[in-house]
PDB file of N, CA and C in Angstrom:
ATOM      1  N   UNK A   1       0.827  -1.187   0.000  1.00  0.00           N
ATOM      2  CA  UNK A   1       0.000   0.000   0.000  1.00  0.00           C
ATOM      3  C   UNK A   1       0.868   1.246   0.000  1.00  0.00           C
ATOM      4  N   UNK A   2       1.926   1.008  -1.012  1.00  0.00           N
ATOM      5  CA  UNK A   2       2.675   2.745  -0.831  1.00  0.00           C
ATOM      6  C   UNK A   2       3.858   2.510  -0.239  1.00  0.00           C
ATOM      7  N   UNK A   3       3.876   1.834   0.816  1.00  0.00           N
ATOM      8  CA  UNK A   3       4.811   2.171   2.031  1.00  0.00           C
ATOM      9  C   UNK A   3       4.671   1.663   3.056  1.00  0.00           C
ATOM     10  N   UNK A   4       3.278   2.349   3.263  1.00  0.00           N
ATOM     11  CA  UNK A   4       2.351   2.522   4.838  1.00  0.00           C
ATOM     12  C   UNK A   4       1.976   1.227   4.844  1.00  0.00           C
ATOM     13  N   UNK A   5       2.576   1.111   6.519  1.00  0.00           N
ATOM     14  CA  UNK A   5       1.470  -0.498   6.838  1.00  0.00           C
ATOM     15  C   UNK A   5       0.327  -0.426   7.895  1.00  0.00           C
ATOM     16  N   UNK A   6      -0.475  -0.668   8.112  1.00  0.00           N
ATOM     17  CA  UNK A   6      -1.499  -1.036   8.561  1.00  0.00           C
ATOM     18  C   UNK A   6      -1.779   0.354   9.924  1.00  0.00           C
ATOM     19  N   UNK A   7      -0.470  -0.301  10.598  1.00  0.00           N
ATOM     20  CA  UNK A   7      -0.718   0.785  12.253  1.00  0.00           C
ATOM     21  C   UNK A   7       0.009   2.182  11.723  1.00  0.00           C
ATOM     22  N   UNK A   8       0.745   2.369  10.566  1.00  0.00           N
ATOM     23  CA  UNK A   8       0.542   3.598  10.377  1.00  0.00           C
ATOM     24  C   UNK A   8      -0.372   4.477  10.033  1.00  0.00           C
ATOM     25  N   UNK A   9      -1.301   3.942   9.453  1.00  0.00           N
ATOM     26  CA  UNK A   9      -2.136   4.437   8.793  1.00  0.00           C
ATOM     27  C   UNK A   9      -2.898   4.876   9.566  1.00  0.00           C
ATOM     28  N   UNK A  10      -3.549   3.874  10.876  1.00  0.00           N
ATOM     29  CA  UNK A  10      -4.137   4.040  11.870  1.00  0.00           C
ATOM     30  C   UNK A  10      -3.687   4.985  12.812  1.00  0.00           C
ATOM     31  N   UNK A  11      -2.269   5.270  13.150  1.00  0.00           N
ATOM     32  CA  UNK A  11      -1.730   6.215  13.969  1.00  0.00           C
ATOM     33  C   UNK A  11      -2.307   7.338  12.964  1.00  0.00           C
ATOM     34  N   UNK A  12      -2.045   7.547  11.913  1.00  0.00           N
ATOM     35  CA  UNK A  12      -2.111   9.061  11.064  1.00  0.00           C
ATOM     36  C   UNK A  12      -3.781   9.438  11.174  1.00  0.00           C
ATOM     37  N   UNK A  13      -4.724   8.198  10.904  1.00  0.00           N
ATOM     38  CA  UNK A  13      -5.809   8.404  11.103  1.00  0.00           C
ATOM     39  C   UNK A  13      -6.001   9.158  12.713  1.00  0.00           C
ATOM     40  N   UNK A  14      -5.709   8.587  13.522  1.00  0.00           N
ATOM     41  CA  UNK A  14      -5.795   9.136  14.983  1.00  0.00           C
ATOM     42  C   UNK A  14      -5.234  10.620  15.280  1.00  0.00           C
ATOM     43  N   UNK A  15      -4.029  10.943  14.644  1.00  0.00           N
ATOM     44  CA  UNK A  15      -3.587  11.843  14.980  1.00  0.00           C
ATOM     45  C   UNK A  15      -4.691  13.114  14.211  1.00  0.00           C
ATOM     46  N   UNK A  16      -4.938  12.544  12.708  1.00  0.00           N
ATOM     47  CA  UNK A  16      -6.130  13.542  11.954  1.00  0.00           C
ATOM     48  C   UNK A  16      -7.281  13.549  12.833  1.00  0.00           C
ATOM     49  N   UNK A  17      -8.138  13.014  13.402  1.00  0.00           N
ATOM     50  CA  UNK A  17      -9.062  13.173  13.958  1.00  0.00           C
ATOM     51  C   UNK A  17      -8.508  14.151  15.507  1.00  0.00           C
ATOM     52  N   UNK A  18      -7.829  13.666  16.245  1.00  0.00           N
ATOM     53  CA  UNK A  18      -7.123  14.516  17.066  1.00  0.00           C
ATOM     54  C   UNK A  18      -7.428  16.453  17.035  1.00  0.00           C
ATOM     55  N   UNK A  19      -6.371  16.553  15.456  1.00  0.00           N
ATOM     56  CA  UNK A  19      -6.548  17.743  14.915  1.00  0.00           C
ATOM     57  C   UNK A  19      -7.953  18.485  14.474  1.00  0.00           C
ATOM     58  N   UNK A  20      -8.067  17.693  14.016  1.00  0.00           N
ATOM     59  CA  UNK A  20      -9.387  18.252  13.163  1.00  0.00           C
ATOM     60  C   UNK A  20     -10.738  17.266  13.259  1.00  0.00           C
ATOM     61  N   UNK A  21     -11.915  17.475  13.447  1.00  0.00           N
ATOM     62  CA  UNK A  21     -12.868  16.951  14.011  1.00  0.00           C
ATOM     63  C   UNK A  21     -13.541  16.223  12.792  1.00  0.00           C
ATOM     64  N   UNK A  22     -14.050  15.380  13.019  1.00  0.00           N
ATOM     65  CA  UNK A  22     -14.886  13.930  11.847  1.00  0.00           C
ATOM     66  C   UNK A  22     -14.996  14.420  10.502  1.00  0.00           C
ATOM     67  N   UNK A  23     -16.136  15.484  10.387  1.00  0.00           N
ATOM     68  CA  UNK A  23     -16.551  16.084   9.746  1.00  0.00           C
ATOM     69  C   UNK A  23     -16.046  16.914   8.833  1.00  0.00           C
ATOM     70  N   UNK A  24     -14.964  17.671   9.509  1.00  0.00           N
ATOM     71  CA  UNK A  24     -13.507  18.227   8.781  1.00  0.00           C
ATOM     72  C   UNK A  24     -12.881  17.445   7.781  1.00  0.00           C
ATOM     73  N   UNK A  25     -12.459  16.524   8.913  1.00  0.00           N
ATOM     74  CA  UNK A  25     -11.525  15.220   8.240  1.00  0.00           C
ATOM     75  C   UNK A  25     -12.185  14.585   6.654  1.00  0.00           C
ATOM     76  N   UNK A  26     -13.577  14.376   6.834  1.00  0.00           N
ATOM     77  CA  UNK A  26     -14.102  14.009   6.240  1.00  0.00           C
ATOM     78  C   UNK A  26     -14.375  14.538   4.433  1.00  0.00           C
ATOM     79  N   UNK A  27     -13.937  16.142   4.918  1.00  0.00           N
ATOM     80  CA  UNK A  27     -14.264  17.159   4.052  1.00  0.00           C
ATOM     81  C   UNK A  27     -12.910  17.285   3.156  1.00  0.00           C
ATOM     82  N   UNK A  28     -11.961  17.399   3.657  1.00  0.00           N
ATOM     83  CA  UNK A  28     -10.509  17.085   3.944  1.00  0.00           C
ATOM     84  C   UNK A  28     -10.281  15.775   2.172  1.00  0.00           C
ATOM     85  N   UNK A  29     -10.908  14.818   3.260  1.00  0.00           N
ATOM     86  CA  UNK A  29     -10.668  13.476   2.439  1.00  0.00           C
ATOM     87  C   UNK A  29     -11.139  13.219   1.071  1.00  0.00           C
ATOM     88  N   UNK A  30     -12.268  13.939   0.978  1.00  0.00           N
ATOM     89  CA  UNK A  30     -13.168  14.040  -0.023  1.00  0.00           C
ATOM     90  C   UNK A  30     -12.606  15.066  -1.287  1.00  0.00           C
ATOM     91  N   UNK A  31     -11.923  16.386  -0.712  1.00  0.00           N
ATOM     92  CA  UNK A  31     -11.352  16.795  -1.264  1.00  0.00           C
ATOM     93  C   UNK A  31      -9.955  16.587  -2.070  1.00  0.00           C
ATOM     94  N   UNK A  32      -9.353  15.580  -1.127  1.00  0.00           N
ATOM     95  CA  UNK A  32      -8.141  14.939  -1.353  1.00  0.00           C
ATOM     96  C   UNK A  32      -8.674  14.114  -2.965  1.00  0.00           C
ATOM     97  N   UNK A  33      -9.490  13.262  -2.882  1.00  0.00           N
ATOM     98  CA  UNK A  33     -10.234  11.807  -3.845  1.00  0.00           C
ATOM     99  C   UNK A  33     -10.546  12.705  -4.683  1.00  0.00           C
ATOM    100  N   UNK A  34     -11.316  13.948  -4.882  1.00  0.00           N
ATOM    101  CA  UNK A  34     -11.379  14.867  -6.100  1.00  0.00           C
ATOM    102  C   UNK A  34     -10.318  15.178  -6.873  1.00  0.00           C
ATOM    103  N   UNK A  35      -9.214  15.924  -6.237  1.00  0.00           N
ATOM    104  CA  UNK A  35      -7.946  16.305  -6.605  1.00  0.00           C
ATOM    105  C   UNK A  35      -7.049  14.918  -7.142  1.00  0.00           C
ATOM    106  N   UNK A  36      -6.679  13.873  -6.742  1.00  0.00           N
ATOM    107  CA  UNK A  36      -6.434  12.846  -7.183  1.00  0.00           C
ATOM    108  C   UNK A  36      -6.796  12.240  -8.300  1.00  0.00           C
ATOM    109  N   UNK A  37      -8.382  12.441  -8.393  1.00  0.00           N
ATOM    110  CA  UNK A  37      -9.276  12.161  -9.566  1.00  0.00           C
ATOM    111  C   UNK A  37      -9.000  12.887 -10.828  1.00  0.00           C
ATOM    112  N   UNK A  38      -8.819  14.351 -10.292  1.00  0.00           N
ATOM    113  CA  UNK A  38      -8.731  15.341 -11.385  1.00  0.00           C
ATOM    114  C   UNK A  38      -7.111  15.298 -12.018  1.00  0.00           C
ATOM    115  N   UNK A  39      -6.124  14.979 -11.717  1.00  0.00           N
ATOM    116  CA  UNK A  39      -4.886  14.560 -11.753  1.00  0.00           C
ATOM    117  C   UNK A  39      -4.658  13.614 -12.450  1.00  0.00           C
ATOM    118  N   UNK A  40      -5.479  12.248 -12.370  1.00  0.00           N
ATOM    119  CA  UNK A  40      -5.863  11.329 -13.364  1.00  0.00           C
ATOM    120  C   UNK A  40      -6.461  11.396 -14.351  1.00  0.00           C
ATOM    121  N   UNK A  41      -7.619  12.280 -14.459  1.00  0.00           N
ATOM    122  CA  UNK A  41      -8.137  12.335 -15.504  1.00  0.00           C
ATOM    123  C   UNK A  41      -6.760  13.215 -16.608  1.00  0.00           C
ATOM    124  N   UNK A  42      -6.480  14.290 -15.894  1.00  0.00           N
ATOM    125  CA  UNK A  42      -5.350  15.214 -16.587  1.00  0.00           C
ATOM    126  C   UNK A  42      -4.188  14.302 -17.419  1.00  0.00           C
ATOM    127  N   UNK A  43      -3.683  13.424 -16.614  1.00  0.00           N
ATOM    128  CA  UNK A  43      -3.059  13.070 -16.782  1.00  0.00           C
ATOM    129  C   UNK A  43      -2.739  11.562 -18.341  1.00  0.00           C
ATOM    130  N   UNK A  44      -4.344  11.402 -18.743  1.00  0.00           N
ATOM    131  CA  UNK A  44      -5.064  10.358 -19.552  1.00  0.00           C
ATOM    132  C   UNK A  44      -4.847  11.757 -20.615  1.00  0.00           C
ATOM    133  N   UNK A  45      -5.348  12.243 -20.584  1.00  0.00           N
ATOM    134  CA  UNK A  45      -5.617  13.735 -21.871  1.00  0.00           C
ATOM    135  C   UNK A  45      -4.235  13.722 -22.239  1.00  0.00           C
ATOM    136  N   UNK A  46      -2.819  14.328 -21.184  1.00  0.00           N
ATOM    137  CA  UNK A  46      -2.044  14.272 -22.057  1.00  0.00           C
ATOM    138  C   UNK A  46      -0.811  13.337 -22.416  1.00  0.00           C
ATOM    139  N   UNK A  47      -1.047  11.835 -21.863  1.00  0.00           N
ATOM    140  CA  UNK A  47      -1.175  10.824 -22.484  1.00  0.00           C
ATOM    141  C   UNK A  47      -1.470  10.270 -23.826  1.00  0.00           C
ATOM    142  N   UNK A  48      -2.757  10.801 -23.959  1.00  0.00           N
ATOM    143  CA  UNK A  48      -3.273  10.359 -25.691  1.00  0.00           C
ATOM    144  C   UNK A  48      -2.818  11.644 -26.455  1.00  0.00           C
ATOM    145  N   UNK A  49      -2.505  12.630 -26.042  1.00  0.00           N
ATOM    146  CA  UNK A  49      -2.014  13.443 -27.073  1.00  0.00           C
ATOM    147  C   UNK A  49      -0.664  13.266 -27.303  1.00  0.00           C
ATOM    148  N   UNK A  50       0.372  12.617 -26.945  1.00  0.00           N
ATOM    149  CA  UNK A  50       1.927  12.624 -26.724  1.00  0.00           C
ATOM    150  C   UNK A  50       1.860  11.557 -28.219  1.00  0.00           C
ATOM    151  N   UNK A  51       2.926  12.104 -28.793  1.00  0.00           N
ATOM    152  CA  UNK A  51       3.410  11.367 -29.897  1.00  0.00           C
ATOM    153  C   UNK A  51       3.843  10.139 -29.870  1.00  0.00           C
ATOM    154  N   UNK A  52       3.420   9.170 -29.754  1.00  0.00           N
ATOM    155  CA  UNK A  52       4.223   8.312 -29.256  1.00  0.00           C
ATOM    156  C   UNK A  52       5.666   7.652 -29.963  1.00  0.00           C
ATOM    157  N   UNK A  53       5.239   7.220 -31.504  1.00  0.00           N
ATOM    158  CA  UNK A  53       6.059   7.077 -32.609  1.00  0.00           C
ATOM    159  C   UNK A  53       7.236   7.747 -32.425  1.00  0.00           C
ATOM    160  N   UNK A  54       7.392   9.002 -32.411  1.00  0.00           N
ATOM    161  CA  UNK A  54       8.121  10.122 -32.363  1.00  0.00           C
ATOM    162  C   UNK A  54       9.214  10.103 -30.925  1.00  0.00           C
ATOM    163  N   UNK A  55       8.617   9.961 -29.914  1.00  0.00           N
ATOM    164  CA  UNK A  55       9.366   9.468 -28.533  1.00  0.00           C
ATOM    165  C   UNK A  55      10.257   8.279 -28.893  1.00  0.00           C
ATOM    166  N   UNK A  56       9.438   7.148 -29.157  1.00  0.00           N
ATOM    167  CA  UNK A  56       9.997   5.789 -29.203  1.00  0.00           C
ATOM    168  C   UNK A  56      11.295   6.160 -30.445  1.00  0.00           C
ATOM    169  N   UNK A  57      11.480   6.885 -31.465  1.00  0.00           N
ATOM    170  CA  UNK A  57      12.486   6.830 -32.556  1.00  0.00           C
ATOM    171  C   UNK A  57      13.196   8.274 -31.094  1.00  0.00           C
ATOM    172  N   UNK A  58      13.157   8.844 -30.928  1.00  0.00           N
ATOM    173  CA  UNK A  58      13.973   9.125 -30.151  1.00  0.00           C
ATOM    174  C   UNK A  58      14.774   8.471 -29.150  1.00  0.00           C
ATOM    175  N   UNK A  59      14.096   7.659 -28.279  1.00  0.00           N
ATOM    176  CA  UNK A  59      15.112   6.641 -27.597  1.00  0.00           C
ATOM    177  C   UNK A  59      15.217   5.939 -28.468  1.00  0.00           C
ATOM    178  N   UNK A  60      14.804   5.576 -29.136  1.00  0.00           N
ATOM    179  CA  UNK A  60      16.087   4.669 -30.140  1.00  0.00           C
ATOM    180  C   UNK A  60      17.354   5.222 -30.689  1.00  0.00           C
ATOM    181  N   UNK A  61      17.237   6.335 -30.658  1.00  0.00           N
ATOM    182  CA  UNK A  61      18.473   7.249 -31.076  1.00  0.00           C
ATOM    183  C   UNK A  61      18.994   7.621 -30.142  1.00  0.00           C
ATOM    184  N   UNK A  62      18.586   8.156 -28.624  1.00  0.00           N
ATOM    185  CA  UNK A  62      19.535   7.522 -27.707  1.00  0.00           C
ATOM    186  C   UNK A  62      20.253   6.675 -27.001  1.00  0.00           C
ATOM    187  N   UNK A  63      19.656   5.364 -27.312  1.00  0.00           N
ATOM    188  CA  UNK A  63      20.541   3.857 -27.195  1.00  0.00           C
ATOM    189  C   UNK A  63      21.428   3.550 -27.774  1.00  0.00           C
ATOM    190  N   UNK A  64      21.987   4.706 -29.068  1.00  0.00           N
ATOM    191  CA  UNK A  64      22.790   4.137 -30.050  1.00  0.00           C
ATOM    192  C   UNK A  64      23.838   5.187 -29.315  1.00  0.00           C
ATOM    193  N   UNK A  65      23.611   6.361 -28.517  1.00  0.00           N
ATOM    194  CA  UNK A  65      25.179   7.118 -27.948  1.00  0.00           C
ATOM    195  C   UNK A  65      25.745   6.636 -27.104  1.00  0.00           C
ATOM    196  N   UNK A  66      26.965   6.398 -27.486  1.00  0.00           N
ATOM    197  CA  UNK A  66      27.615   5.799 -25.993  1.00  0.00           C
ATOM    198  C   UNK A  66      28.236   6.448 -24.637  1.00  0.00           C
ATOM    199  N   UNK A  67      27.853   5.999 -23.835  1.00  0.00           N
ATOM    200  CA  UNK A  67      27.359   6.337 -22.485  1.00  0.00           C
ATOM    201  C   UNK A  67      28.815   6.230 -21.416  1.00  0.00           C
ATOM    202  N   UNK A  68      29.986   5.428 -22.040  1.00  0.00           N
ATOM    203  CA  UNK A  68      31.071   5.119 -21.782  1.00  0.00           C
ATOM    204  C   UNK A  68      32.070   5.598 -23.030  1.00  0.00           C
ATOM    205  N   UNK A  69      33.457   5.612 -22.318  1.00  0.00           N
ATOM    206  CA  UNK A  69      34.471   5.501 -23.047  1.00  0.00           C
ATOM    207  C   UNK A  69      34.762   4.274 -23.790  1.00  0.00           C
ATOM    208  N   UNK A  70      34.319   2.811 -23.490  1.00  0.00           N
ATOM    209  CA  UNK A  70      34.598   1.968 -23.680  1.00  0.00           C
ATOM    210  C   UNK A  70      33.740   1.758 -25.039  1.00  0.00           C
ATOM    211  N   UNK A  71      32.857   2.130 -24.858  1.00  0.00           N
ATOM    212  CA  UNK A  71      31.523   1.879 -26.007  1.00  0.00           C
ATOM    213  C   UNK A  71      32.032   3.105 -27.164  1.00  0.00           C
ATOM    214  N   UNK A  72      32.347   4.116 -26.422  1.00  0.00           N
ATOM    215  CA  UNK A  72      33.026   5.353 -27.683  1.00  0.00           C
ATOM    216  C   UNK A  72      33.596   4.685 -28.737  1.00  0.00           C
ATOM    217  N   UNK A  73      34.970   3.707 -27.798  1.00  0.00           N
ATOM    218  CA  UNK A  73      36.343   3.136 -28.779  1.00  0.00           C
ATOM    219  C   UNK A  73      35.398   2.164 -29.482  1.00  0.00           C
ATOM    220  N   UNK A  74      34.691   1.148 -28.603  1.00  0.00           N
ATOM    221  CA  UNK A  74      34.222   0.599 -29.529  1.00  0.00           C
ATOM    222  C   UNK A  74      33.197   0.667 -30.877  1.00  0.00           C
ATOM    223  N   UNK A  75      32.329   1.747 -30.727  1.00  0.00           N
ATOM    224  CA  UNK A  75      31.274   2.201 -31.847  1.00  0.00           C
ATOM    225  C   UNK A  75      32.858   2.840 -32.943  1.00  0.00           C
ATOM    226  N   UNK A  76      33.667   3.321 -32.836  1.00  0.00           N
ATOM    227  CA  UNK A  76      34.499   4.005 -33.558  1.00  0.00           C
ATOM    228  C   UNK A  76      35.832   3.103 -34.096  1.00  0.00           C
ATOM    229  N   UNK A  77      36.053   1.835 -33.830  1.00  0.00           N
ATOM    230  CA  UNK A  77      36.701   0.456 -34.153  1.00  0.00           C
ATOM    231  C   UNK A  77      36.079  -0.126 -35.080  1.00  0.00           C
ATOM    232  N   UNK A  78      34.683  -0.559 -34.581  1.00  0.00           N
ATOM    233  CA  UNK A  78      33.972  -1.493 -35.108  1.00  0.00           C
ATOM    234  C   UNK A  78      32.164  -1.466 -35.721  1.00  0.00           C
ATOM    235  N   UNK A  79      32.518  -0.539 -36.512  1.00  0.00           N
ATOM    236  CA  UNK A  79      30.967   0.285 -36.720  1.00  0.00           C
ATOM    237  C   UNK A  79      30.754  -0.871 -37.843  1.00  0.00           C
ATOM    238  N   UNK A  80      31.311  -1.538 -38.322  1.00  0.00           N
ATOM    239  CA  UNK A  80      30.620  -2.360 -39.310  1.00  0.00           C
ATOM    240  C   UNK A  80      29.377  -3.604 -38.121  1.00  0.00           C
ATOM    241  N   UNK A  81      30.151  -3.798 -36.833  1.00  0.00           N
ATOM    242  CA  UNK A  81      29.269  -4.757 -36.541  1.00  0.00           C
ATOM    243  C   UNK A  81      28.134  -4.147 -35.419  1.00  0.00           C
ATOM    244  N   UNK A  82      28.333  -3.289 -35.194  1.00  0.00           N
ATOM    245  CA  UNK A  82      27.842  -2.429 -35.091  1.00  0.00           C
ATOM    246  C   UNK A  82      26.065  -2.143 -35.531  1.00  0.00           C
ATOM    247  N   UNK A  83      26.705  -1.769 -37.045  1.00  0.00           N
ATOM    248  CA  UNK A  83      25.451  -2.155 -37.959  1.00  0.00           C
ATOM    249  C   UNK A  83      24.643  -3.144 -38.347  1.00  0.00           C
ATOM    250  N   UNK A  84      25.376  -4.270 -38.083  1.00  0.00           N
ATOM    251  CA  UNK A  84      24.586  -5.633 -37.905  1.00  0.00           C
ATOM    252  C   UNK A  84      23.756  -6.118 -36.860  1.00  0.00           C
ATOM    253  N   UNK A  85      24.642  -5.399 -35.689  1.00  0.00           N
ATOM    254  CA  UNK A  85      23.834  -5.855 -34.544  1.00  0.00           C
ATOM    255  C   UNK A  85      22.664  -5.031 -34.573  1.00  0.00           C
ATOM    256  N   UNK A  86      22.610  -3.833 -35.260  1.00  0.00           N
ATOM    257  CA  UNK A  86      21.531  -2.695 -35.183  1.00  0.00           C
ATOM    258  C   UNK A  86      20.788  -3.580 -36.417  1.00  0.00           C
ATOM    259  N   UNK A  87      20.922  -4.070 -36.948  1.00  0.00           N
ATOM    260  CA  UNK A  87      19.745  -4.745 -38.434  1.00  0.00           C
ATOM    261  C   UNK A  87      19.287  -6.091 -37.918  1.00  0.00           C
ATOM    262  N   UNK A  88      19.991  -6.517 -37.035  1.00  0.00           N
ATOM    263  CA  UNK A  88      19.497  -8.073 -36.744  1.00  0.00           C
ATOM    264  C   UNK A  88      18.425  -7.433 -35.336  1.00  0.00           C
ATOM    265  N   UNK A  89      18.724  -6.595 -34.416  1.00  0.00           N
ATOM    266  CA  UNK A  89      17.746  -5.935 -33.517  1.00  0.00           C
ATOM    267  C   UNK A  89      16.376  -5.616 -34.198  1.00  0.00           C
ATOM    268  N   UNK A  90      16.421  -4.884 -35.667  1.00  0.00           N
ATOM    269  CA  UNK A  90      15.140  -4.192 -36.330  1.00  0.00           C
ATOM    270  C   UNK A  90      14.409  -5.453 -36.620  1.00  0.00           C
ATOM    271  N   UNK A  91      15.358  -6.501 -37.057  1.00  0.00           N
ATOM    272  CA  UNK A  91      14.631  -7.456 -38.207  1.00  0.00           C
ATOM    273  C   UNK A  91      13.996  -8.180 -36.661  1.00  0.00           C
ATOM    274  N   UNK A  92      14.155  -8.500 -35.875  1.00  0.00           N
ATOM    275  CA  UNK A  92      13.399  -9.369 -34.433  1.00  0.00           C
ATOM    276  C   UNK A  92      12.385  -8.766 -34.036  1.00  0.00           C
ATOM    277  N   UNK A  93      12.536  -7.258 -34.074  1.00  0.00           N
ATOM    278  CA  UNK A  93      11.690  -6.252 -33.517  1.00  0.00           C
ATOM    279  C   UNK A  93      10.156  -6.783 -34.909  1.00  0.00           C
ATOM    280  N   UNK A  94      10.733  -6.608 -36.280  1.00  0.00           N
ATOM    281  CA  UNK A  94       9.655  -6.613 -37.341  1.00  0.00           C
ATOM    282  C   UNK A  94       8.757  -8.011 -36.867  1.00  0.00           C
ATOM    283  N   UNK A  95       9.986  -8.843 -36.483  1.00  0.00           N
ATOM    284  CA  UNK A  95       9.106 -10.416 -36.811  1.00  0.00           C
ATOM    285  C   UNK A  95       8.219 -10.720 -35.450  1.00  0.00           C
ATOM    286  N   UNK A  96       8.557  -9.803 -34.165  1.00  0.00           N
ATOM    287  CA  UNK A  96       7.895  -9.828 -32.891  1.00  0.00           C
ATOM    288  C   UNK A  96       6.437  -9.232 -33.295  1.00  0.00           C
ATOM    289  N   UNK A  97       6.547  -8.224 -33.933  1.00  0.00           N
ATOM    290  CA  UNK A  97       5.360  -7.449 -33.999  1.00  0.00           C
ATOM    291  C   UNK A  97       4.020  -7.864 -35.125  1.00  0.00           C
ATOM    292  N   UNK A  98       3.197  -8.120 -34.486  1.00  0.00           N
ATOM    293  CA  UNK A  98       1.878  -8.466 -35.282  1.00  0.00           C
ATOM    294  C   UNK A  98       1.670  -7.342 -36.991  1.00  0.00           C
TER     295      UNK A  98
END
């Protein structure tokens, strides 16, 4: 559940009622489940608008920079296999996909 186990939740519950009376709390909570709601919904909208195609060929074009020195020497040694390993990746990717 997050984190929280059981008697925390219950301590936090106790301490909220403590503070602020049922009814508060209640108002509180309700407001919380709106805002949450509305955050989700927000968050679906710009979801379906994001390019997706466009992202995905971008990390693909960042998987190919190398991230090390070691990968530098090697993309700059051995770019022929390089390219193979990058055509035998596409061609698995084609034959995975419906």
């Amino acid at each position: 559940m997050g984190g929280f186990h059981l008697l925390d939740l219950i301590v936090i519950l106790a301490i909220g009622l403590l503070i602020a009376s049922p009814k508060a709390l209640q108002s509180i909570s309700r407001n919380a489940g709106k805002g949450v709601g509305q955050a989700k919904t927000m968050k679906d909208k710009v979801m379906a608008e994001l390019p997706m195609e466009e992202i995905s060929g971008i990390s693909n074009t960042l998987s190919k920079i190398p991230m090390s020195p070691q990968q530098t020497v090697q993309k700059l040694l051995l770019p022929e296999q390089e390219n193979k390993q990058s055509e035998a990746k596409q061609e698995t990717k084609k034959e995975n996909s419906p």
